[in-house]
Protein backbone atom coordinates (compact mmCIF):
# COMPACT_ATOMS: atom_id res chain seq x y z
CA UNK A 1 0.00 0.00 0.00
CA UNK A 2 1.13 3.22 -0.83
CA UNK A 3 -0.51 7.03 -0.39
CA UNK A 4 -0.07 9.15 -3.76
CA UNK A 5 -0.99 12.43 -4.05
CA UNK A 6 -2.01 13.61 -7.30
CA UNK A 7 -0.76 16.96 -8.19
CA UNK A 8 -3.63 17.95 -10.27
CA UNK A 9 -6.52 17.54 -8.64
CA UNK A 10 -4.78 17.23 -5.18
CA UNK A 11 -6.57 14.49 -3.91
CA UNK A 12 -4.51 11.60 -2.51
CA UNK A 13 -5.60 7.75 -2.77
CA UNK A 14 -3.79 4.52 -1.80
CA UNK A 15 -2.38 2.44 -4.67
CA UNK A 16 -2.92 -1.19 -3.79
CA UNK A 17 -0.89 -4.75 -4.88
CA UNK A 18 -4.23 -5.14 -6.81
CA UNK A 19 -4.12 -1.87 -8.83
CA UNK A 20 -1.73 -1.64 -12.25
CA UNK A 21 1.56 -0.16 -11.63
CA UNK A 22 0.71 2.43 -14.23
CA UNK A 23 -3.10 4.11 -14.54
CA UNK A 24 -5.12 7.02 -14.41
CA UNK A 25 -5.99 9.18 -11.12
CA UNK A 26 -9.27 7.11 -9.38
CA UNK A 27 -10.54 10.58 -9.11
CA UNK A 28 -13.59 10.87 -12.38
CA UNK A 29 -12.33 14.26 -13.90
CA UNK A 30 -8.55 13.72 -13.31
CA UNK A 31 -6.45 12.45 -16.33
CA UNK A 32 -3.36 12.39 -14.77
CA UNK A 33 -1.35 9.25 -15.10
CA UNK A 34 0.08 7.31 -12.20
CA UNK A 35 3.52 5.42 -12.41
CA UNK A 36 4.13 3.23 -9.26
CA UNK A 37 7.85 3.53 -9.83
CA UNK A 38 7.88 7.43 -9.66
CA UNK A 39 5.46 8.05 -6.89
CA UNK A 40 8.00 5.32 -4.42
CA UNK A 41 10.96 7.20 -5.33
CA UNK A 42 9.17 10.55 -4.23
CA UNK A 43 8.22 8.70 -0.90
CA UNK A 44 11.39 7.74 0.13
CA UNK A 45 13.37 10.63 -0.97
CA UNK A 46 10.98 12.54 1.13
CA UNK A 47 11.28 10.36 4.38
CA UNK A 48 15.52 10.01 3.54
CA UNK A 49 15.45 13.98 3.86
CA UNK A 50 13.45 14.27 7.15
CA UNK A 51 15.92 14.83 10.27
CA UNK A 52 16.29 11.93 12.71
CA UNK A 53 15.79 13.50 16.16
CA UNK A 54 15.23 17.16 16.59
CA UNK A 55 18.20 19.25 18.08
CA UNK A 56 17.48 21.44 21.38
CA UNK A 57 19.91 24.12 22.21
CA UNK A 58 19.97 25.76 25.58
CA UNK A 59 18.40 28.98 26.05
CA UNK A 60 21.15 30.64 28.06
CA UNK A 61 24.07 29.36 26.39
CA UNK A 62 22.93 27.74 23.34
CA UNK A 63 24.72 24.93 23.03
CA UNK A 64 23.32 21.58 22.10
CA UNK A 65 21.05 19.79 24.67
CA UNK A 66 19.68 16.11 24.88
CA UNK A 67 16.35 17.08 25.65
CA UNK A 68 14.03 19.94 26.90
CA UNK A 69 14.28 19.27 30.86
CA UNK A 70 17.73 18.49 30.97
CA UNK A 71 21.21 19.99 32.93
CA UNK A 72 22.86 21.63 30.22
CA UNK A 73 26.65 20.02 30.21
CA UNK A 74 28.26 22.92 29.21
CA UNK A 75 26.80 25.92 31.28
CA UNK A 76 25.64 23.80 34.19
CA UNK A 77 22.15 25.24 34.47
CA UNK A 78 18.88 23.34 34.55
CA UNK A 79 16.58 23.57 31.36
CA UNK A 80 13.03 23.07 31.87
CA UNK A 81 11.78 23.92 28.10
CA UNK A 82 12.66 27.48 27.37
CA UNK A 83 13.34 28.62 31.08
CA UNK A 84 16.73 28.32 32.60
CA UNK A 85 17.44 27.54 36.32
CA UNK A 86 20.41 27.61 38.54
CA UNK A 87 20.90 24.51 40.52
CA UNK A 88 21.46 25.73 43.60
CA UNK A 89 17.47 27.36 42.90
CA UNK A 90 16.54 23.79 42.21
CA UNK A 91 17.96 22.44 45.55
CA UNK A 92 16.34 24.95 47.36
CA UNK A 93 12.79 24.22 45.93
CA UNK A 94 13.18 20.68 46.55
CA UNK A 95 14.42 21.40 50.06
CA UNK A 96 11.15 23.44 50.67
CA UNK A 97 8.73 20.72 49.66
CA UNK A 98 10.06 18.21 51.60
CA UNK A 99 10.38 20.90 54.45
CA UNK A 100 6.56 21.36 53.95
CA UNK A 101 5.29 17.53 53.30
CA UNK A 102 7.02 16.40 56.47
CA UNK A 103 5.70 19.16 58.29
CA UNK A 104 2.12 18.01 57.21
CA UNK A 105 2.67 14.41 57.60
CA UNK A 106 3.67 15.27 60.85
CA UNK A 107 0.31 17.35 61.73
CA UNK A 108 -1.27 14.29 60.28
CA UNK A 109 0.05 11.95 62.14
CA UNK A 110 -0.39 13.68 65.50
C-alpha cells in the first residue's frame, strides 16, 4: 500500500498490490497518469530527507542539549523547556517541599 498524491486535482488515494503499476488518477475528472515507480521514489526521498531527532539548544548558552528538561553540560544550568534555572534554585525548591510535606505528615500523624 502506498498514499499518492495527485498533483492535479490534489486528492490523494492509496495504490494497492491489486491496482496496475501504471493508470489514471481514481478521481472521475482527473487524467493524470500514475507510475508506481515514480510516486515510491518521491516517498522515500521525502522520508531520507526528514531529520532523525530534533536538536534542542539551551536557552542561556545555546549549546546543544539532549532534551528539553535536561542539565545543560556545558553551562551547568537546569533547562526546563525554554526557562533556565540555577541549581542551587533547584535544591532549594526541593528542600522546601520536603520541608513542607514532612511538616504536614507530621500534623497528620499527631
Amino acid at each position: 500500500m502506498l498514499k499518492i498524491q495527485c498533483p492535479k486535482c490534489n486528492r490523494s488515494f492509496f495504490w494497492t498490490d491489486e491496482m496496475p503499476t501504471q493508470g489514471k488518477c481514481p478521481t472521475p475528472d482527473c487524467e493524470w497518469i500514475y507510475d508506481i515507480h515514480k510516486e515510491l521514489g518521491k516517498n522515500v526521498a521525502h522520508h531520507e530527507n526528514k531529520p532523525k531527532f530534533k536538536i534542542y539548544y539551551c536557552p542561556f548558552c545555546q549549546s546543544e542539549i539532549t532534551s528539553k528538561i535536561t542539565i545543560c553540560s556545558k553551562c551547568g544550568h537546569v533547562v526546563i523547556g525554554r526557562k533556565v534555572l540555577r541549581k542551587s534554585y533547584v535544591f532549594l525548591a526541593v528542600c522546601l517541599i520536603l520541608v513542607l510535606l514532612s511538616y504536614i505528615l507530621n500534623l497528620l500523624v499527631k
